[in-house]
Protein backbone atom coordinates (compact mmCIF):
# COMPACT_ATOMS: atom_id res chain seq x y z
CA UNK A 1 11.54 0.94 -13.70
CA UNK A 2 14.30 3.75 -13.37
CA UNK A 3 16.05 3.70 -9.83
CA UNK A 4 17.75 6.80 -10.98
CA UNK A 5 20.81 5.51 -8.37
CA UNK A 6 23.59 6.27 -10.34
CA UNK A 7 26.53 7.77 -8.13
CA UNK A 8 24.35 7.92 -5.23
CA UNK A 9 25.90 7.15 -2.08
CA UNK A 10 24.35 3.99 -0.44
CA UNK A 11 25.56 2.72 3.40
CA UNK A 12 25.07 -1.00 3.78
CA UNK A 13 26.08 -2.04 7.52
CA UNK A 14 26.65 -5.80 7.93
CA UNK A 15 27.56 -6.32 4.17
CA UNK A 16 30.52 -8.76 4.18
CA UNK A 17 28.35 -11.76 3.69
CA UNK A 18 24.52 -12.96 3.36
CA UNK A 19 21.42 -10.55 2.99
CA UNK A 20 24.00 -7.11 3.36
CA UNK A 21 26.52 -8.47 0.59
CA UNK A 22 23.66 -9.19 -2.04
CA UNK A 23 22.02 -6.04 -0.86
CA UNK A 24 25.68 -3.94 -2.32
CA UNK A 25 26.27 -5.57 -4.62
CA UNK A 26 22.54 -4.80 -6.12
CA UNK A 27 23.06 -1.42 -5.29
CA UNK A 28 26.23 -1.38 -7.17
CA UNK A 29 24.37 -3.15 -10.20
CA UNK A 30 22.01 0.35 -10.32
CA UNK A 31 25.62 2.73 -10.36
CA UNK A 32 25.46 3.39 -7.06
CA UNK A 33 29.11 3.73 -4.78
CA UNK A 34 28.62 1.09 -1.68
CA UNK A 35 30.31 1.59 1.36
CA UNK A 36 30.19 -1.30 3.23
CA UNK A 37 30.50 -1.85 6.94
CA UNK A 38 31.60 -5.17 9.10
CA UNK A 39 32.80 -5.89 12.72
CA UNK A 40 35.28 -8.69 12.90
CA UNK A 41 35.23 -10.14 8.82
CA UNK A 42 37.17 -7.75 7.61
CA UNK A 43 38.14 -10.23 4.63
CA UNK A 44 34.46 -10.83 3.83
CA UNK A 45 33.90 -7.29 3.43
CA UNK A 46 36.87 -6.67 1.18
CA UNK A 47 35.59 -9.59 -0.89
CA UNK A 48 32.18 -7.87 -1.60
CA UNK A 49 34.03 -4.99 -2.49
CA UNK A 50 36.05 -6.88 -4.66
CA UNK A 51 33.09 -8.25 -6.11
CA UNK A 52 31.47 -4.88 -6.38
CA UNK A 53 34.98 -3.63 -8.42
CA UNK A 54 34.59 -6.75 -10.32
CA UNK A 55 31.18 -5.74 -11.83
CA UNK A 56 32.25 -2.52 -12.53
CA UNK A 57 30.81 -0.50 -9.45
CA UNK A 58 32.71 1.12 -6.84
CA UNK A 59 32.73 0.61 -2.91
CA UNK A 60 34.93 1.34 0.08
CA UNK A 61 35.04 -0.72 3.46
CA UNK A 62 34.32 0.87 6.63
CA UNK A 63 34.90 -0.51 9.99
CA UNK A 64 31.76 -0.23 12.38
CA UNK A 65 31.02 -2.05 16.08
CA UNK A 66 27.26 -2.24 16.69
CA UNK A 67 28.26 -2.54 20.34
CA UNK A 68 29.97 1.35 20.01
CA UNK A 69 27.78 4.02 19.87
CA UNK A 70 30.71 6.21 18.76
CA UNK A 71 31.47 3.63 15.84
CA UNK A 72 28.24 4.69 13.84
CA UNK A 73 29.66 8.56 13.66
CA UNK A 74 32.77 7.45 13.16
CA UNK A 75 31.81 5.00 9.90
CA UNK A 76 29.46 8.23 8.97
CA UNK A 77 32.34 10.30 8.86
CA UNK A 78 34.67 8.29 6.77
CA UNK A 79 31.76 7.63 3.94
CA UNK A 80 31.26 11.56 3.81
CA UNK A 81 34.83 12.17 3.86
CA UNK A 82 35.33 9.64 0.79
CA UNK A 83 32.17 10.72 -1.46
CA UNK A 84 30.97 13.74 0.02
CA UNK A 85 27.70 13.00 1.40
CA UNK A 86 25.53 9.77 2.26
CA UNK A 87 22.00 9.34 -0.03
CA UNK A 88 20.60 6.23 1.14
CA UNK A 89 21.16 4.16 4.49
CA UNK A 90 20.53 0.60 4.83
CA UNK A 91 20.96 -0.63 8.25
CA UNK A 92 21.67 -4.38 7.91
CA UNK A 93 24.12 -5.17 10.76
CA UNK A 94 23.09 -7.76 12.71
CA UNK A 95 24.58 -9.16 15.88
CA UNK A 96 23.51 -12.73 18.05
CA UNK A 97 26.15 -13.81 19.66
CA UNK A 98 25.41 -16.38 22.55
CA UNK A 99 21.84 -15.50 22.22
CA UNK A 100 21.05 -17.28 18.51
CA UNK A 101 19.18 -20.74 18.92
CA UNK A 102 20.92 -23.35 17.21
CA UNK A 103 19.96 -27.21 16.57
CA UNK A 104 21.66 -28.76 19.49
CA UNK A 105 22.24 -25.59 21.63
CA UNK A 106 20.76 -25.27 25.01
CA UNK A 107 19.15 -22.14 25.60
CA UNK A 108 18.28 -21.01 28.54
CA UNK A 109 14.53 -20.85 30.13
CA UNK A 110 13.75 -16.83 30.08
CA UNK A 111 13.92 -16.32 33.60
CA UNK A 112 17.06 -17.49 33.14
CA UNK A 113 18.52 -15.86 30.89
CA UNK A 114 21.36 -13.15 32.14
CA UNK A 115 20.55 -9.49 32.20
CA UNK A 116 23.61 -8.40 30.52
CA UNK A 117 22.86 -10.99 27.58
CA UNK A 118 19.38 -8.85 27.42
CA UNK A 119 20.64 -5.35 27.37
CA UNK A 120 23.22 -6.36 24.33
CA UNK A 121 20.94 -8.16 21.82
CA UNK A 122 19.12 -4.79 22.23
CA UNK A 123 22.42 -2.68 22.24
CA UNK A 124 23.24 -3.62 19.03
CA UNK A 125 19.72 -5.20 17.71
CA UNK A 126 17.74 -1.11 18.29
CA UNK A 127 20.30 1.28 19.79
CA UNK A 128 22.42 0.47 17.15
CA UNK A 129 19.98 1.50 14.45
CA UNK A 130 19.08 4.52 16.22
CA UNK A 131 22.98 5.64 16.35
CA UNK A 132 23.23 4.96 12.75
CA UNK A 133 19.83 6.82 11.79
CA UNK A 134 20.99 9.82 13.60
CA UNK A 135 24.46 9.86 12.69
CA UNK A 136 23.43 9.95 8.75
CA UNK A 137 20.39 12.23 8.92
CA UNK A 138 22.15 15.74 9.40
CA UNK A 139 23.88 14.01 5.39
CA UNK A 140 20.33 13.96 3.90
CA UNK A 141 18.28 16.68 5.26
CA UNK A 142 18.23 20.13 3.22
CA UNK A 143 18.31 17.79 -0.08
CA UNK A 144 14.87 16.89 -0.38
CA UNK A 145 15.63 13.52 -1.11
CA UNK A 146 16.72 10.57 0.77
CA UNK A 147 15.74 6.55 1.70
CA UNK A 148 16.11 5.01 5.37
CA UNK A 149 16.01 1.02 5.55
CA UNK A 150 15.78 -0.66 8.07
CA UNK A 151 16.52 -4.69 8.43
CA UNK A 152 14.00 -6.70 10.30
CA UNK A 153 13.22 -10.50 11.03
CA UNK A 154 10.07 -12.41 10.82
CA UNK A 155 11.20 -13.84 13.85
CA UNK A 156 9.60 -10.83 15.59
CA UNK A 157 6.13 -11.80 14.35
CA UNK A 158 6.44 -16.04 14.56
CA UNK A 159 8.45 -15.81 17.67
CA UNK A 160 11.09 -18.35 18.91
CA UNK A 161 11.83 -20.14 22.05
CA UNK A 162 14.97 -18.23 23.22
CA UNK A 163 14.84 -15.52 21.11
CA UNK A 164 12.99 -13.08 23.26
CA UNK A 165 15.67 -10.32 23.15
CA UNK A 166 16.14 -10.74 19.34
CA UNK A 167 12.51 -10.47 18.76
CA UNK A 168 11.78 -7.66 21.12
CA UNK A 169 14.75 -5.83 19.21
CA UNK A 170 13.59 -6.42 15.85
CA UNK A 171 9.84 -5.50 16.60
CA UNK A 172 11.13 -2.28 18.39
CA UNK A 173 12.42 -1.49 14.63
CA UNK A 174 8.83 -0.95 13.39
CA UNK A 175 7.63 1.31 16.14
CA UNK A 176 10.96 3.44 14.92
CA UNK A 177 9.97 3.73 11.43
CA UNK A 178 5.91 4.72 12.04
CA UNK A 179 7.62 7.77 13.52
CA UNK A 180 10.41 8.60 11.53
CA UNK A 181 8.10 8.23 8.94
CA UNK A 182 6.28 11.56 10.54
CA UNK A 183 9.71 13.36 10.89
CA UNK A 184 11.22 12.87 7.96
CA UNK A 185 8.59 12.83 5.10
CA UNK A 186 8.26 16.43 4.42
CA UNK A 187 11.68 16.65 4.43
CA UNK A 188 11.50 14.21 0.94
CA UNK A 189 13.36 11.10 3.33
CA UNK A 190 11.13 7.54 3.07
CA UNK A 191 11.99 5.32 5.88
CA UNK A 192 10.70 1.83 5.78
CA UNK A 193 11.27 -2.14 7.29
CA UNK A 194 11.92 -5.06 5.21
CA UNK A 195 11.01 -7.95 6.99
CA UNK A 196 13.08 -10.74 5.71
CA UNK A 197 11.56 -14.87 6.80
CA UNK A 198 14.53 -16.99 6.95
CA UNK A 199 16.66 -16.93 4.01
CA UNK A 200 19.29 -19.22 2.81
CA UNK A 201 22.39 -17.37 4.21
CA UNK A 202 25.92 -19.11 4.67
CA UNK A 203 25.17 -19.09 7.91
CA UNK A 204 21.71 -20.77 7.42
CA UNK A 205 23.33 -23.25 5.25
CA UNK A 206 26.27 -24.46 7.21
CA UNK A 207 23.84 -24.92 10.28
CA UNK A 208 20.82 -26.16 9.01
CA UNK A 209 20.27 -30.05 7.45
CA UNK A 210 18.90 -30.22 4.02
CA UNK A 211 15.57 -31.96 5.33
CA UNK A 212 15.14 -29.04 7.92
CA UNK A 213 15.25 -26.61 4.60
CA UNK A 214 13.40 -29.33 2.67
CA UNK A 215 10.66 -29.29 5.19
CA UNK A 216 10.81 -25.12 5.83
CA UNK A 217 10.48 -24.69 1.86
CA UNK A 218 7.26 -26.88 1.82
CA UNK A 219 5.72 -24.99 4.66
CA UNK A 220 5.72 -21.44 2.87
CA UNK A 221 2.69 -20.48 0.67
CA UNK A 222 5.69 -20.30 -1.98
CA UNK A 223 6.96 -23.53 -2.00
CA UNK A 224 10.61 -21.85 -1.45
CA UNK A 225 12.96 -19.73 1.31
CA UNK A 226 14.12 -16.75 0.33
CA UNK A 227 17.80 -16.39 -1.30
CA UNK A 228 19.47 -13.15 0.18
CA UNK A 229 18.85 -11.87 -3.29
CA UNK A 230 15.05 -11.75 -2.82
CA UNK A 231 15.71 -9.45 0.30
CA UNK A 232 17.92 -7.41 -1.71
CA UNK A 233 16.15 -6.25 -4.58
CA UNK A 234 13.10 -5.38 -1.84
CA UNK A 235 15.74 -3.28 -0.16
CA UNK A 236 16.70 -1.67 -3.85
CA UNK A 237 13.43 -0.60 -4.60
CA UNK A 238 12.63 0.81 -1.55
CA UNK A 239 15.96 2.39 -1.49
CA UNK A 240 15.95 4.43 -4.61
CA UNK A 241 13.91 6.42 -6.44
CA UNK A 242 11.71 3.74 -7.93
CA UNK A 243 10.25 4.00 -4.61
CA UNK A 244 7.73 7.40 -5.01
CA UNK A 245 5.73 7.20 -1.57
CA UNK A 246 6.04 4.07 -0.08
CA UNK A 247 6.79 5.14 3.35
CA UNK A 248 6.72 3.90 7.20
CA UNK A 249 5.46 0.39 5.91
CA UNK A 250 6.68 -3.15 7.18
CA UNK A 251 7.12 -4.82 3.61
CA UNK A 252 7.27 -8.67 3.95
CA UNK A 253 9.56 -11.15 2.38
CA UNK A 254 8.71 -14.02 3.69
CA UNK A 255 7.50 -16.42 0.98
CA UNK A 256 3.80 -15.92 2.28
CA UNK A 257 4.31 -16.74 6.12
């Protein structure tokens, strides 16, 4: 199967650890250049460049702030002004903060929980994605060729006590793609959703017991969670050429949940 993504430019946001690091440095396994993006780990993202370097690709680190509509432009900018255009976008870039349920952590009932808590998980869960869409569109139209992903959660379709704004952002993602996928197929861009279960991330890992993971893996149809490399190579194929018309779909990696 030819991905035919040699020198193509690829934009991973989120990419200094978990599903966004194995996502470039699969991308750089195919010859593509990786830029990747981060928020505060700055050091994490320099390592998956490093590891990128290390395996012969090539990447550059980009600073972006989901909460900063003027930060998607601005990251744009500096991957078109370092390899002249941008091919493929994969918007990765996640942010929780006080809003992730952990074992242990209170969260509050919804009609409880604050407004402005709300209005970010969606500020940087959807409006994020849509400032990052439009700021690398104008790079790929007029070229007859481009691929859009987009990161979901299965969260959005199992649901979680206290993680109505997380869900409600995530699910948003899929109405966005059923109408990009209008816009920008004639124009030769495919825009599609992976839809990742829960995956053994670091940060999965170092919060999670080994009998919580033992018991998740035995739940699944597969018998096994997803590594971030499952996720990746989903996002490769529907990021490249590989991928000839699958477009405005919701593809599932979820181990059969």
């Amino acid at each position: 199967m030819k991905t035919h993504l040699t020198d193509k430019v690829v934009l991973v946001t989120g990419a200094s650890r978990g599903i966004g690091r194995a996502t470039a440095l699969a991308y750089a396994a195919e010859g593509a250049r990786v830029a990747i993006t981060y928020h505060c780990d700055e050091a994490g993202a320099k390592e998956t460049a490093e590891q990128v370097a290390a395996a012969g690709g090539t990447a550059c680190v980009v600073h972006y702030d989901l909460a900063d509509e003027d930060s998607a432009r601005t990251a744009v900018a500096a991957v078109v002004a370092e390899w002249g255009g941008i091919d493929v976008l994969v918007a990765n870039a996640v942010e929780w903060g006080d809003a992730i349920p952990r074992p242990g952590r209170q969260m509050p009932a919804f009609e409880d929980v604050p407004a402005g808590q709300w209005q970010r998980v969606l500020r940087t869960g959807l409006d994020a994605v849509f400032h990052s869409v439009q700021a690398a569109l104008p790079h790929m139209r007029g070229r007859d060729w481009g691929r859009i992903v987009l990161v979901g959660a299965g969260l959005a379709d199992t649901g979680m006590i206290g993680a109505g704004a997380y869900g409600a952002a995530k699910s948003g993602l899929y109405g966005l793609v059923r109408s990009l996928a209008w816009e920008l197929g004639s124009a030769g861009i495919l825009v599609n959703l992976v839809v990742p279960g829960q995956s053994l991330t670091e940060n999965v890992l170092a919060h999670a017991s080994p009998a919580f993971l033992e018991k998740k893996a035995a739940s699944l149809p597969s018998g096994r969670m997803n590594t971030p490399d499952d996720v990746a190579r989903t996002i490769v194929f529907l990021g490249s050429a590989a991928n000839g018309n699958v477009h405005g779909e919701a593809l599932r990696v979820t181990g059969g949940l």
